[in-house]
C-alpha atoms as a PDB file:
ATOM      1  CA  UNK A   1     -43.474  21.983 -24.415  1.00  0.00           C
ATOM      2  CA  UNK A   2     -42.447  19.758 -27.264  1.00  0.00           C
ATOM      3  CA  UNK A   3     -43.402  16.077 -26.777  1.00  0.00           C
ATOM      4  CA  UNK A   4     -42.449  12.784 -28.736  1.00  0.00           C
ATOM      5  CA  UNK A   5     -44.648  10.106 -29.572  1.00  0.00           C
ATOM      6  CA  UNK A   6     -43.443   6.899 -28.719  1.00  0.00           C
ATOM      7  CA  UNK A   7     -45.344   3.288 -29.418  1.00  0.00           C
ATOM      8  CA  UNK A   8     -45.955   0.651 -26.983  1.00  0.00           C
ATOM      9  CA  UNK A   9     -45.942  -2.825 -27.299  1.00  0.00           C
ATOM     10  CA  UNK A  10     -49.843  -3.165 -27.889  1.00  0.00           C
ATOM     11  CA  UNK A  11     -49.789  -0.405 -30.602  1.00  0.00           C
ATOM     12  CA  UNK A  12     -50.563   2.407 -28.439  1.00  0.00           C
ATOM     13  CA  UNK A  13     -48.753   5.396 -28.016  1.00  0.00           C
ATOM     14  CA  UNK A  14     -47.254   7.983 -24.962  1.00  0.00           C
ATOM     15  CA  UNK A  15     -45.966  11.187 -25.417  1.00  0.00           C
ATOM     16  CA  UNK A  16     -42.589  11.231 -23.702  1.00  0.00           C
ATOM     17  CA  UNK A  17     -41.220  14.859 -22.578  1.00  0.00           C
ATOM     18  CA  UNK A  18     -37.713  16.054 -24.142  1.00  0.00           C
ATOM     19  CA  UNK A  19     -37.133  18.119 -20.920  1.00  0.00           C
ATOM     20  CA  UNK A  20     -36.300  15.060 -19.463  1.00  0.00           C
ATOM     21  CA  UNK A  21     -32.929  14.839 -21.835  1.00  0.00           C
ATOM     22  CA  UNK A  22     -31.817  17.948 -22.020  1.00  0.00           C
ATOM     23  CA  UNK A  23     -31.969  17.862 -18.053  1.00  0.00           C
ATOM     24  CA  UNK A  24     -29.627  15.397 -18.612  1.00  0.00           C
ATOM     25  CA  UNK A  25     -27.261  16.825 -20.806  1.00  0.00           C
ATOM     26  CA  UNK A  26     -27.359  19.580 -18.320  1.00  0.00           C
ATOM     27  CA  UNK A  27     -26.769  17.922 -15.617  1.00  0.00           C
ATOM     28  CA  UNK A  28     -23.656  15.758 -18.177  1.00  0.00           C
ATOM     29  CA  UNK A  29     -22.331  19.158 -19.231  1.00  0.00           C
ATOM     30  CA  UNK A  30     -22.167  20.712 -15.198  1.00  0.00           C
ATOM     31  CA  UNK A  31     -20.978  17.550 -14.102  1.00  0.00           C
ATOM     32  CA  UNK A  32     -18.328  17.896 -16.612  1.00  0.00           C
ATOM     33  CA  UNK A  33     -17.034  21.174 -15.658  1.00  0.00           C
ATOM     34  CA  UNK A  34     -17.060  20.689 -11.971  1.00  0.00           C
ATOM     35  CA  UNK A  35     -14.589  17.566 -12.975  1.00  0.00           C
ATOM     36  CA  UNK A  36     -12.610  19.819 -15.791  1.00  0.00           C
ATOM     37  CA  UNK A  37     -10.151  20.466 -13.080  1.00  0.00           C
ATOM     38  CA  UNK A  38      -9.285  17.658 -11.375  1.00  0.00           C
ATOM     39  CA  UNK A  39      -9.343  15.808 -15.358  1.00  0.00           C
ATOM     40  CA  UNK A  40      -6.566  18.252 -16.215  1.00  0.00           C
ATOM     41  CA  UNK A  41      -4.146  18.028 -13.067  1.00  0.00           C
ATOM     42  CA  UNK A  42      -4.451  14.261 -13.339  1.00  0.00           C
ATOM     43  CA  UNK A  43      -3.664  14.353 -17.192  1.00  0.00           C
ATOM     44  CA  UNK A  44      -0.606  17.327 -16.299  1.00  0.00           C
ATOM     45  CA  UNK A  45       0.794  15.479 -13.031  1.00  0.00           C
ATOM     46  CA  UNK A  46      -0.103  11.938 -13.567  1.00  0.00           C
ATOM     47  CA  UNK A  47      -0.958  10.679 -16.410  1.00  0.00           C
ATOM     48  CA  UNK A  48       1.716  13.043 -18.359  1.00  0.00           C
ATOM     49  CA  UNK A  49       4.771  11.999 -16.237  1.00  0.00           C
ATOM     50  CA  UNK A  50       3.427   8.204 -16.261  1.00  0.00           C
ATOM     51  CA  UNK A  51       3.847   8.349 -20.291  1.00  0.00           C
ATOM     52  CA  UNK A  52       7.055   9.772 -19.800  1.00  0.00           C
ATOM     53  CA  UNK A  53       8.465   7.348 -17.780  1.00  0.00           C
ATOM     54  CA  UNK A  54       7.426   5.051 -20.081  1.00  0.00           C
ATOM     55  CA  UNK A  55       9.024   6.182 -23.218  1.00  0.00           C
ATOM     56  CA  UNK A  56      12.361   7.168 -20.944  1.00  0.00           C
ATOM     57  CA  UNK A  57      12.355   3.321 -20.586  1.00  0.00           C
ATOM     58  CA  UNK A  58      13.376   2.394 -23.764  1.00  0.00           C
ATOM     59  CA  UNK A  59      15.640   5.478 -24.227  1.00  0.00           C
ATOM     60  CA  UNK A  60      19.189   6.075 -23.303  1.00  0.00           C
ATOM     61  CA  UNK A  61      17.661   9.025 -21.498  1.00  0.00           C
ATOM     62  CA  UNK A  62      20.394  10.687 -18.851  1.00  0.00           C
ATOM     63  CA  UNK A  63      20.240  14.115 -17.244  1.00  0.00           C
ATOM     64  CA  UNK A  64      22.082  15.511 -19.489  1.00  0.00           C
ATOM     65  CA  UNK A  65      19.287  15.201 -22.400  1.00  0.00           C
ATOM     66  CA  UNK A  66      16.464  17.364 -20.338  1.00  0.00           C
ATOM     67  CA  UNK A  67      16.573  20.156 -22.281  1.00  0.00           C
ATOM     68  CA  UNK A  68      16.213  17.550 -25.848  1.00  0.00           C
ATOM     69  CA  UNK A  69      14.128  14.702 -24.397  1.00  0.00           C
ATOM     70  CA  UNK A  70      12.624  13.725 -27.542  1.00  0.00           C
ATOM     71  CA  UNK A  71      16.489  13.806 -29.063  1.00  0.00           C
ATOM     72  CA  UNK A  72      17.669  10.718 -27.304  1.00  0.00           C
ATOM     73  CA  UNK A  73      18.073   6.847 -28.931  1.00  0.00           C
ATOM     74  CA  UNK A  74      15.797   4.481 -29.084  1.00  0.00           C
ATOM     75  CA  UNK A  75      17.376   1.352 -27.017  1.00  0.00           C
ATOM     76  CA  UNK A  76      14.313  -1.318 -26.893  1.00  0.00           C
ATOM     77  CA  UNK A  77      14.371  -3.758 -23.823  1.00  0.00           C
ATOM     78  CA  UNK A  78      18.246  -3.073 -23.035  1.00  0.00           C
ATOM     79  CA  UNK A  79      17.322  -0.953 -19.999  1.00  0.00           C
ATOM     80  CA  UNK A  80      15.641  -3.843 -18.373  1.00  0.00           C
ATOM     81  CA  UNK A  81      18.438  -6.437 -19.029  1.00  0.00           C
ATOM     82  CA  UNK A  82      20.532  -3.942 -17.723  1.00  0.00           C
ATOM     83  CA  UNK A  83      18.343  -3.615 -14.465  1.00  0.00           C
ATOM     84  CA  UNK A  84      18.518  -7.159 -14.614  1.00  0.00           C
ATOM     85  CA  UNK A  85      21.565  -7.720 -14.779  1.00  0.00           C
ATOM     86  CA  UNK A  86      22.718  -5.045 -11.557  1.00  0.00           C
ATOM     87  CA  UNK A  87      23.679  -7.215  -8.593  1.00  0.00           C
ATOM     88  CA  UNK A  88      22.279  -4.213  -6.338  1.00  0.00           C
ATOM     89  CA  UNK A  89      18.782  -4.072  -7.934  1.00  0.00           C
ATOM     90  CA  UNK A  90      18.535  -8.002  -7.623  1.00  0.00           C
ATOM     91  CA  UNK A  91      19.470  -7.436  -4.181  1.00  0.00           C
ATOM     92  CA  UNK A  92      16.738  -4.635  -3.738  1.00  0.00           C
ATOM     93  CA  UNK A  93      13.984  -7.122  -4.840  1.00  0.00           C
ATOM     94  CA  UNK A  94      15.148  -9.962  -2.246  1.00  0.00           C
ATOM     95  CA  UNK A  95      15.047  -7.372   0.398  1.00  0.00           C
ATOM     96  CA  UNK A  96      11.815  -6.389  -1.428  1.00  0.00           C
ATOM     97  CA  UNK A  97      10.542  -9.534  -1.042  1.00  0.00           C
ATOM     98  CA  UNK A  98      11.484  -9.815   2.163  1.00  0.00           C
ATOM     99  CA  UNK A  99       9.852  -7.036   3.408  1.00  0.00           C
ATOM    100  CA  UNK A 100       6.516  -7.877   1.659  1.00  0.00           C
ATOM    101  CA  UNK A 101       6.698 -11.451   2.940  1.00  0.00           C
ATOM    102  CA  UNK A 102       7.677 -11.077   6.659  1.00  0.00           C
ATOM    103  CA  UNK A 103       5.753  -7.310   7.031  1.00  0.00           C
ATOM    104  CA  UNK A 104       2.179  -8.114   5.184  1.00  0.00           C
ATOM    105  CA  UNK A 105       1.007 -11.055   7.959  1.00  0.00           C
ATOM    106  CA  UNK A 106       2.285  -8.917  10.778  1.00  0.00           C
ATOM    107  CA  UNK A 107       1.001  -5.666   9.857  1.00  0.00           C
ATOM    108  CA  UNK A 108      -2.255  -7.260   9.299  1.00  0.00           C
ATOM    109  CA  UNK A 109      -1.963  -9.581  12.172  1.00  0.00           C
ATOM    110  CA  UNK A 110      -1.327  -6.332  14.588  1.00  0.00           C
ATOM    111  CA  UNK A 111      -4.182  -4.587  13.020  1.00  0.00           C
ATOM    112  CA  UNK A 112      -6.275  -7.399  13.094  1.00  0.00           C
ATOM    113  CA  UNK A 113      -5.612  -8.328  16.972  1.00  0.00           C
ATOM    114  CA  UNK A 114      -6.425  -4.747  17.700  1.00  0.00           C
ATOM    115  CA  UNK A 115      -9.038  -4.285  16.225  1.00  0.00           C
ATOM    116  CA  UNK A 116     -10.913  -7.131  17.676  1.00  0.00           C
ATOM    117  CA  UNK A 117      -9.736  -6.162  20.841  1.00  0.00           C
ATOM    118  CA  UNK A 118     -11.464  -2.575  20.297  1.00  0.00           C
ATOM    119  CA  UNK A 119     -14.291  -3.905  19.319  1.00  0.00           C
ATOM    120  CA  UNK A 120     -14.715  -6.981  22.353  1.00  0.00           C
ATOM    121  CA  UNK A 121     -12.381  -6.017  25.071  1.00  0.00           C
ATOM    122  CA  UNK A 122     -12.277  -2.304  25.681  1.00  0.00           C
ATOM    123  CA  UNK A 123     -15.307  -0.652  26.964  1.00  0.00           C
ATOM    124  CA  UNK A 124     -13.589   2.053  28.776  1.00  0.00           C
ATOM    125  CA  UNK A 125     -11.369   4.905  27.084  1.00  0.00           C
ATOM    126  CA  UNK A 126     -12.036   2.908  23.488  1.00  0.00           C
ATOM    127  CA  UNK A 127     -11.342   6.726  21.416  1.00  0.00           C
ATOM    128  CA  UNK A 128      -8.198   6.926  23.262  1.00  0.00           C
ATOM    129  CA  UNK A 129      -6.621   3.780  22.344  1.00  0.00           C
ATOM    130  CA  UNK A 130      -8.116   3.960  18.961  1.00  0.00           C
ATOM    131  CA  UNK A 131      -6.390   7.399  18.966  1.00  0.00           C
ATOM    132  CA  UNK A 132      -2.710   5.744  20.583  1.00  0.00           C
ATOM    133  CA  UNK A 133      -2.827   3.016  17.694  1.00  0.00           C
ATOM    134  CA  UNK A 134      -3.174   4.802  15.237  1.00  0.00           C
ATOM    135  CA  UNK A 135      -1.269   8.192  16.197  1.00  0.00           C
ATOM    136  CA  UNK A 136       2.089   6.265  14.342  1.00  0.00           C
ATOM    137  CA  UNK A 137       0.475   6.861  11.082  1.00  0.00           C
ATOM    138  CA  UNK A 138      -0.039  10.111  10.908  1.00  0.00           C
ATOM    139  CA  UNK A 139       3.190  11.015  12.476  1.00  0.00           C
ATOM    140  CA  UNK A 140       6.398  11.924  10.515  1.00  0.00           C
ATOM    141  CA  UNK A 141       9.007   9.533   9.377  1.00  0.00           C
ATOM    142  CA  UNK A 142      11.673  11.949   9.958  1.00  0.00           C
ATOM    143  CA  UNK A 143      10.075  12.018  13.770  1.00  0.00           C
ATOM    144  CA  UNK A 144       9.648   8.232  13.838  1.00  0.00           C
ATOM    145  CA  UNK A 145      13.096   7.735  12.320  1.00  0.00           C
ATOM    146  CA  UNK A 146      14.501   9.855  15.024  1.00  0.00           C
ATOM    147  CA  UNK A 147      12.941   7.908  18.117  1.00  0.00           C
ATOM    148  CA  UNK A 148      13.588   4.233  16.761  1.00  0.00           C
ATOM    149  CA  UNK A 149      17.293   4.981  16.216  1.00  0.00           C
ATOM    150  CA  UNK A 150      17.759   6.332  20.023  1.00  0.00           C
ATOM    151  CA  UNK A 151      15.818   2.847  20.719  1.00  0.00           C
ATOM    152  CA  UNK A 152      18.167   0.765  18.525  1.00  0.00           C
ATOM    153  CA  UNK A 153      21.234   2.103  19.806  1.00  0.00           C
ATOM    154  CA  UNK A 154      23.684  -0.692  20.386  1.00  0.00           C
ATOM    155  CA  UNK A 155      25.262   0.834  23.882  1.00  0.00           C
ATOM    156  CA  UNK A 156      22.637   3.138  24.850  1.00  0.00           C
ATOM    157  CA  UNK A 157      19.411   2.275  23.510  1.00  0.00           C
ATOM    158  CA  UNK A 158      15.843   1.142  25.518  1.00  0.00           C
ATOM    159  CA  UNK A 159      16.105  -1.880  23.984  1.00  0.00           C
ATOM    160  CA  UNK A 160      19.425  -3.298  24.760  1.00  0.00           C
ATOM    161  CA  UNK A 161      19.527  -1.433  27.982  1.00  0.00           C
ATOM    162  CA  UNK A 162      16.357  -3.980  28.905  1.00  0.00           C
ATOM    163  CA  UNK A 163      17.747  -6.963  27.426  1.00  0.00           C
ATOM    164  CA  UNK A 164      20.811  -6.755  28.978  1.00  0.00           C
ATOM    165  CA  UNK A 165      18.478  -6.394  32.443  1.00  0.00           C
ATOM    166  CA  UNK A 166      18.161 -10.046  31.885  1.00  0.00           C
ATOM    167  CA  UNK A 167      21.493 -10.902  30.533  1.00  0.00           C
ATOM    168  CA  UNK A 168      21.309 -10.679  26.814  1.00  0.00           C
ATOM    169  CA  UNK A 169      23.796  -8.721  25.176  1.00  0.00           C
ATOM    170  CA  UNK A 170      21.812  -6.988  22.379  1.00  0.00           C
ATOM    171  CA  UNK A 171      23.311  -6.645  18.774  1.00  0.00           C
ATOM    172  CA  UNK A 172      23.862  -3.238  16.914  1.00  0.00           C
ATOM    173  CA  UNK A 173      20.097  -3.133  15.383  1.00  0.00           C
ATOM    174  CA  UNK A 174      20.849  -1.276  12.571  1.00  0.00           C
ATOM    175  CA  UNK A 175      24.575  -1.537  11.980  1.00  0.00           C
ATOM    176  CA  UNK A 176      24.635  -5.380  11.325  1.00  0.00           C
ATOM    177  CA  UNK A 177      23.404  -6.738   7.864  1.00  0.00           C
ATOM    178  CA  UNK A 178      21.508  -9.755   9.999  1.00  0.00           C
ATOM    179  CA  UNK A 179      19.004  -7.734  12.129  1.00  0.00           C
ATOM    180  CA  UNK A 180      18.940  -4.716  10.387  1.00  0.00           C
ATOM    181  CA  UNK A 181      16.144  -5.601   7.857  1.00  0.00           C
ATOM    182  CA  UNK A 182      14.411  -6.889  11.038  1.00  0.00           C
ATOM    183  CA  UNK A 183      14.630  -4.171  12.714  1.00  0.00           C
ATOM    184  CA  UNK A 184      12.819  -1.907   9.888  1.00  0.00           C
ATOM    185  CA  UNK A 185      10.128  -4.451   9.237  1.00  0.00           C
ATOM    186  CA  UNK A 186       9.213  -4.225  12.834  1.00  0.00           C
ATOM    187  CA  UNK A 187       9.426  -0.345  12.869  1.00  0.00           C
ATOM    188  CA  UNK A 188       7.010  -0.254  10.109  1.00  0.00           C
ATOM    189  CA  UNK A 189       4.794  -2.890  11.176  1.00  0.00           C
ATOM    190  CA  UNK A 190       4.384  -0.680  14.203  1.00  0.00           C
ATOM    191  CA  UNK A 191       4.072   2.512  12.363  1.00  0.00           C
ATOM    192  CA  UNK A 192       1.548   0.976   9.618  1.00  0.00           C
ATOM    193  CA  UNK A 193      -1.060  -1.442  11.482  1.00  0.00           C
ATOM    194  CA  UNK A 194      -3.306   1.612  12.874  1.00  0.00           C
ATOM    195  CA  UNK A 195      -4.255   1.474   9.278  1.00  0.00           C
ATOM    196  CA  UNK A 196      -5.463  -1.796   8.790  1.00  0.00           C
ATOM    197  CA  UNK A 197      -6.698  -1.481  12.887  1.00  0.00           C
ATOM    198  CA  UNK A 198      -9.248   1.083  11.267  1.00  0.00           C
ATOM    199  CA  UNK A 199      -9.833  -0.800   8.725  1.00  0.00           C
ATOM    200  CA  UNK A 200     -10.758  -3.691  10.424  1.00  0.00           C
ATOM    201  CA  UNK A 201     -12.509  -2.361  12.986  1.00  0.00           C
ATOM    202  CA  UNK A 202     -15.273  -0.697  10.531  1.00  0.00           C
ATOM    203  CA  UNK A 203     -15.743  -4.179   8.740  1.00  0.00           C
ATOM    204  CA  UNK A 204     -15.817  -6.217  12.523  1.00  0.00           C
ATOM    205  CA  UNK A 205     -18.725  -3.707  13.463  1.00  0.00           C
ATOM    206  CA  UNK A 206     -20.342  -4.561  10.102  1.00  0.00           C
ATOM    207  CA  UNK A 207     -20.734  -8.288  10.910  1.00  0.00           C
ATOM    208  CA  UNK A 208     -24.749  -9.067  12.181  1.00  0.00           C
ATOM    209  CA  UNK A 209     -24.650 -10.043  16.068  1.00  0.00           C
ATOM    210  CA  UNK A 210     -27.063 -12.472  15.466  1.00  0.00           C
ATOM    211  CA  UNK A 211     -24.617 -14.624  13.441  1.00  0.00           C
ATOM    212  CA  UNK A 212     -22.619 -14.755  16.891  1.00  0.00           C
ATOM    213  CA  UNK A 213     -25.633 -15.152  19.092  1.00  0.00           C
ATOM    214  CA  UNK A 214     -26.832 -18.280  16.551  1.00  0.00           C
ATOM    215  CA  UNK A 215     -23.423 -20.029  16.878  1.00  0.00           C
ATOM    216  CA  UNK A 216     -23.084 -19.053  20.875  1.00  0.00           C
ATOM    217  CA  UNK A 217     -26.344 -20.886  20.936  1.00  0.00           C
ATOM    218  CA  UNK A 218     -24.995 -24.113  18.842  1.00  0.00           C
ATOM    219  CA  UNK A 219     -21.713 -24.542  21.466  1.00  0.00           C
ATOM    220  CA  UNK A 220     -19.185 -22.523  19.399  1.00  0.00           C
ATOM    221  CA  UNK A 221     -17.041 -21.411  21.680  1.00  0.00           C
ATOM    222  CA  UNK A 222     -14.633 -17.881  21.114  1.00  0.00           C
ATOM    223  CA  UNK A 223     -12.495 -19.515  19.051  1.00  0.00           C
ATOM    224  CA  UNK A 224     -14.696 -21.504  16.912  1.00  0.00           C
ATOM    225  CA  UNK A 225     -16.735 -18.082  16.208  1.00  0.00           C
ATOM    226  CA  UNK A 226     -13.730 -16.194  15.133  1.00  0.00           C
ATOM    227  CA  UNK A 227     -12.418 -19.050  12.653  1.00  0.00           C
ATOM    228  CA  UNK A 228     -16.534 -19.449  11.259  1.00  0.00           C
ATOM    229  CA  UNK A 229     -18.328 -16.493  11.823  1.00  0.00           C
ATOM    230  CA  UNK A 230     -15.997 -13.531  11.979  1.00  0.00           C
ATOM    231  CA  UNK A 231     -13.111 -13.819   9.448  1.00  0.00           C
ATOM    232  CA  UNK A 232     -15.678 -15.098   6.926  1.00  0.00           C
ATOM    233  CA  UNK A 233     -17.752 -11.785   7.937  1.00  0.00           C
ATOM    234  CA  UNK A 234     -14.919  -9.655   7.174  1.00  0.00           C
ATOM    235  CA  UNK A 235     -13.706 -11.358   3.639  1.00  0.00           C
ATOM    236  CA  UNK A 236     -13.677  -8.064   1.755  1.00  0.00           C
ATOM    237  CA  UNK A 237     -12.496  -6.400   4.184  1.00  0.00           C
ATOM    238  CA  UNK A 238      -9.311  -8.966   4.561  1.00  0.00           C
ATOM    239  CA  UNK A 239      -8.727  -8.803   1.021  1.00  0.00           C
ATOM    240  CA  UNK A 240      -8.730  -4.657   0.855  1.00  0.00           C
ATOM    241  CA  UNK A 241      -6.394  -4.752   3.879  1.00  0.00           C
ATOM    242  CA  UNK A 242      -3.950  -7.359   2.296  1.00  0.00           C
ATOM    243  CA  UNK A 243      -4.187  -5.979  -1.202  1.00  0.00           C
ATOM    244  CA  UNK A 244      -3.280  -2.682   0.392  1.00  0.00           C
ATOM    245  CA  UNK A 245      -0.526  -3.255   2.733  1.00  0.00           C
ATOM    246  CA  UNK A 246       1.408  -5.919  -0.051  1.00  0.00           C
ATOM    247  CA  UNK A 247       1.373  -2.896  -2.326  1.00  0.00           C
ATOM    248  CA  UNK A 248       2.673  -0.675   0.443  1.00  0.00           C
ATOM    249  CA  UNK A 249       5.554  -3.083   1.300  1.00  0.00           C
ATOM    250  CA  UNK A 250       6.168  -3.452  -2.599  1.00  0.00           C
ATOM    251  CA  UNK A 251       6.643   0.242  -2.418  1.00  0.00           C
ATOM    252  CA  UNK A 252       8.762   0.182   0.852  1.00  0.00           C
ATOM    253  CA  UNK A 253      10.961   3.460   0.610  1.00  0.00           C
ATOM    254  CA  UNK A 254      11.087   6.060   3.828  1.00  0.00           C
ATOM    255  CA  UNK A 255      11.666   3.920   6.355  1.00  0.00           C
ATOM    256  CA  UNK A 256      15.333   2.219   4.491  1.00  0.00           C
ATOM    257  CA  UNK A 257      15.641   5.608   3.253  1.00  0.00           C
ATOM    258  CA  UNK A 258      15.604   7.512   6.375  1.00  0.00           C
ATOM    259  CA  UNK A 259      16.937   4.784   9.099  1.00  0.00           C
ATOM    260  CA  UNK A 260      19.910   3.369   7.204  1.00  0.00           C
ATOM    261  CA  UNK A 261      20.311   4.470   3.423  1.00  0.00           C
ATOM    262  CA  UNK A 262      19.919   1.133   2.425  1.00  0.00           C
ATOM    263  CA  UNK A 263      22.387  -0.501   4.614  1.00  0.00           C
ATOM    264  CA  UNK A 264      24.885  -1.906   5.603  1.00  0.00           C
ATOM    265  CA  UNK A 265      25.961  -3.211   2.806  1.00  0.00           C
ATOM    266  CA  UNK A 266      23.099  -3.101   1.077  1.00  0.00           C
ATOM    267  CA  UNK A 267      20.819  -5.273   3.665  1.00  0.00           C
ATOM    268  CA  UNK A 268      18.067  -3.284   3.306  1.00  0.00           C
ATOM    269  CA  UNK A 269      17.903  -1.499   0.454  1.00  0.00           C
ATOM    270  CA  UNK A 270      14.456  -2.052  -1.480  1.00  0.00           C
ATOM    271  CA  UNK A 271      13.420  -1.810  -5.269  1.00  0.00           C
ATOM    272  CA  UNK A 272      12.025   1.634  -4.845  1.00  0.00           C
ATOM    273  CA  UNK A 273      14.677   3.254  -2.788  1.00  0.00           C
ATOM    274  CA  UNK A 274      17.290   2.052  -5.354  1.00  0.00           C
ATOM    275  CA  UNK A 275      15.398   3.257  -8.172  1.00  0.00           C
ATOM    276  CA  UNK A 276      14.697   6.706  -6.659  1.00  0.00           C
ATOM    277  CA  UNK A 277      18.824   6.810  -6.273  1.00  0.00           C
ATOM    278  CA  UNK A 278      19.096   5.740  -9.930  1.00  0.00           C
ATOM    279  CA  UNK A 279      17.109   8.791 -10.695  1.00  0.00           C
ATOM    280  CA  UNK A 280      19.001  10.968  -8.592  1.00  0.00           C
ATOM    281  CA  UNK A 281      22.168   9.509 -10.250  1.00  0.00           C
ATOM    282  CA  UNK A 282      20.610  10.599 -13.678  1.00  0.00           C
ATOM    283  CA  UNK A 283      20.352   7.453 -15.194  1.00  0.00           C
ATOM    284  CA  UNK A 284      16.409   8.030 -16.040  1.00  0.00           C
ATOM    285  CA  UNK A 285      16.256   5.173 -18.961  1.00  0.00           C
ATOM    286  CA  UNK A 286      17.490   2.596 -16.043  1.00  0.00           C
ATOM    287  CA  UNK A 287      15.379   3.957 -13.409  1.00  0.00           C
ATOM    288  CA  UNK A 288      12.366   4.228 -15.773  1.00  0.00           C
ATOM    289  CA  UNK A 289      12.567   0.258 -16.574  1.00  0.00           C
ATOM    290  CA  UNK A 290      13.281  -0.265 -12.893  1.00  0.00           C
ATOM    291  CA  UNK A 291      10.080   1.698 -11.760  1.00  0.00           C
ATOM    292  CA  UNK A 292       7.644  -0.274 -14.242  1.00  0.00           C
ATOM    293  CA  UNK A 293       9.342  -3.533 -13.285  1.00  0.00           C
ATOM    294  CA  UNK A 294       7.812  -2.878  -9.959  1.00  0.00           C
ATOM    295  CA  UNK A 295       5.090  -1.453 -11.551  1.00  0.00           C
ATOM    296  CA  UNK A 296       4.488  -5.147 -13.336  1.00  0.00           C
ATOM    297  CA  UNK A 297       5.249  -7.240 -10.098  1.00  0.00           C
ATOM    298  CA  UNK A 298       2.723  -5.303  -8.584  1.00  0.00           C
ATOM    299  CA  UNK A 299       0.056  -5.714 -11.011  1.00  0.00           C
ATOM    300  CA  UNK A 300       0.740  -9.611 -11.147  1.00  0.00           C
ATOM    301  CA  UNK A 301       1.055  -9.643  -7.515  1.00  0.00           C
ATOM    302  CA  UNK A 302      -2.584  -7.963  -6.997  1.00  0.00           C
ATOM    303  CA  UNK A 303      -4.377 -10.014  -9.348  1.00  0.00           C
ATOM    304  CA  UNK A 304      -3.110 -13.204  -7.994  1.00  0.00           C
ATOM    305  CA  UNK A 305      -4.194 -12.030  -4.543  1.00  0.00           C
ATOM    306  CA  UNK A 306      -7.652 -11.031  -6.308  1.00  0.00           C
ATOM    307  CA  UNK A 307      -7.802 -14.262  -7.913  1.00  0.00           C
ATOM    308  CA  UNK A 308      -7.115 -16.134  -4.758  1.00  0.00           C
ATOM    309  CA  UNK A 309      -8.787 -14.942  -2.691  1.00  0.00           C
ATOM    310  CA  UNK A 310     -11.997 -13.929  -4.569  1.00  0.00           C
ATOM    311  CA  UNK A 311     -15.213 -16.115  -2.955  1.00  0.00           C
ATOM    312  CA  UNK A 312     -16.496 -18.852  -4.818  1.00  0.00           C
ATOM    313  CA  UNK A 313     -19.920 -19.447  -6.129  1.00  0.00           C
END
């Protein structure tokens, strides 16, 4: 075996092995080719169509240039003035906003209150109601869709039918412009909190007992070791969840998509769904500045939140 001689600090020497490296550039070279796979579907599917969205951005790029994409003008930032300038797309980012600002604390609220209610409350049947939260999730949109409009009908659905039990004549959910973003935000905030619930739940069980036990034992009542003990315990965990869920309202698409095609009149259309029409419409320069305007939002939006909410030395 062929050795190296290497000198210590006090002038002596050790012979150091070369199997050692060429273990390792082994081990580089299999590692390598078991990741050879996934490097080239991410550079194909992801990273390829990423670039191209990019450079359709500053083209006049329509579908009629597919079969020439690399024939097309050069039109700088005029895309994005022109996304700027469409009344609809400003209205997509209000509703946008909207969604992100009214869905992110109740999403995570939900979770949040179930999860501590998993993890205190229930003894009994705990898997089940885990299971029953966060069944929603994993079931279809299409399905979901399907079941919320029979609830939201204005003459025959559950939900009028009970508020008119006690007098209140319910509005057309998703037919009027006032309650039809409502409605969606509280569709989805049902649909989506089994997420953070999980979530939650794994960073609540992660939180020492004796921290609780200690401030039990200095008069902190419930309350008290909820506002000191456990939200403090879960920090990471809050800021994963609410990093998350703001970039999955930012992205808000099936649910306006699939409930009410962005109305009525536009009510609750979102930045995403309007894009994806764009694209469908064939107007791929406009829709590529529109998707990495939401692209930049939510880059600024998750580095404020990371800057925010980091914890201080």
């Amino acid at each position: 075996m062929t050795a190296v001689r290497i000198s210590d600090g006090d002038g002596t020497s050790a012979r150091r092995p070369r199997r050692g490296r060429r273990r390792g550039s082994a081990e580089a070279r299999a590692g390598l080719i078991l990741g050879l796979p996934f490097i080239v579907l991410f550079l194909v599917f992801t990273a390829w169509p990423v670039l191209q969205s990019m450079f359709m951005s500053f083209t006049d790029m329509r579908i009629t240039d597919i079969r020439t994409p690399f024939a097309v003008d050069f039109v700088g930032l005029r895309n994005y003035v022109t996304a700027f300038e469409d009344p609809v797309f400003r209205r997509a980012a209000v509703n946008t906003v909207a969604f992100v600002v009214l869905g992110v604390p109740l999403t995570m609220g939900c979770g949040l209150a179930a999860a501590v209610v998993l993890d205190k409350g229930v003894t009994r049947f705990r898997a089940v109601f885990r299971m029953g939260f966060y069944t929603p999730v994993i079931t279809s949109i299409v399905a979901v869709a399907v079941v919320w409009r029979f609830l939201l009908q204005p003459d025959s659905g559950l939900v009028n039918t009970v508020l008119g039990w006690i007098g209140i004549d319910g509005p057309n959910w998703l037919g009027d412009p006032r309650t039809a973003l409502v409605s969606l935000i509280a569709m989805a905030t049902w649909r989506n909190f089994g997420t953070s619930m999980i979530i939650f739940l794994a960073g609540l069980q992660a939180v020492p007992k004796d921290l609780h036990e200690a401030a039990a034992l200095d008069g902190a009542n419930a309350w008290k070791r909820f506002l000191h003990v456990t939200l403090p315990g879960i920090r990471p965990t809050l800021l994963f969840v609410l990093v998350t869920t703001t970039i999955g309202y930012l992205q808000f698409f099936e649910e306006p998509f699939v409930m009410t095609k962005g109305g009525p009149l536009d009510s609750t259309v979102s930045a995403s769904m309007y894009t994806y029409e764009q694209f469908g419409f064939g107007n791929y320069g406009v829709a590529g500045a529109m998707a990495y305007l939401t692209f930049i939002v939510i880059a600024v939006v998750t580095f404020l939140q990371f800057r925010l909410t980091r914890e201080k030395d």
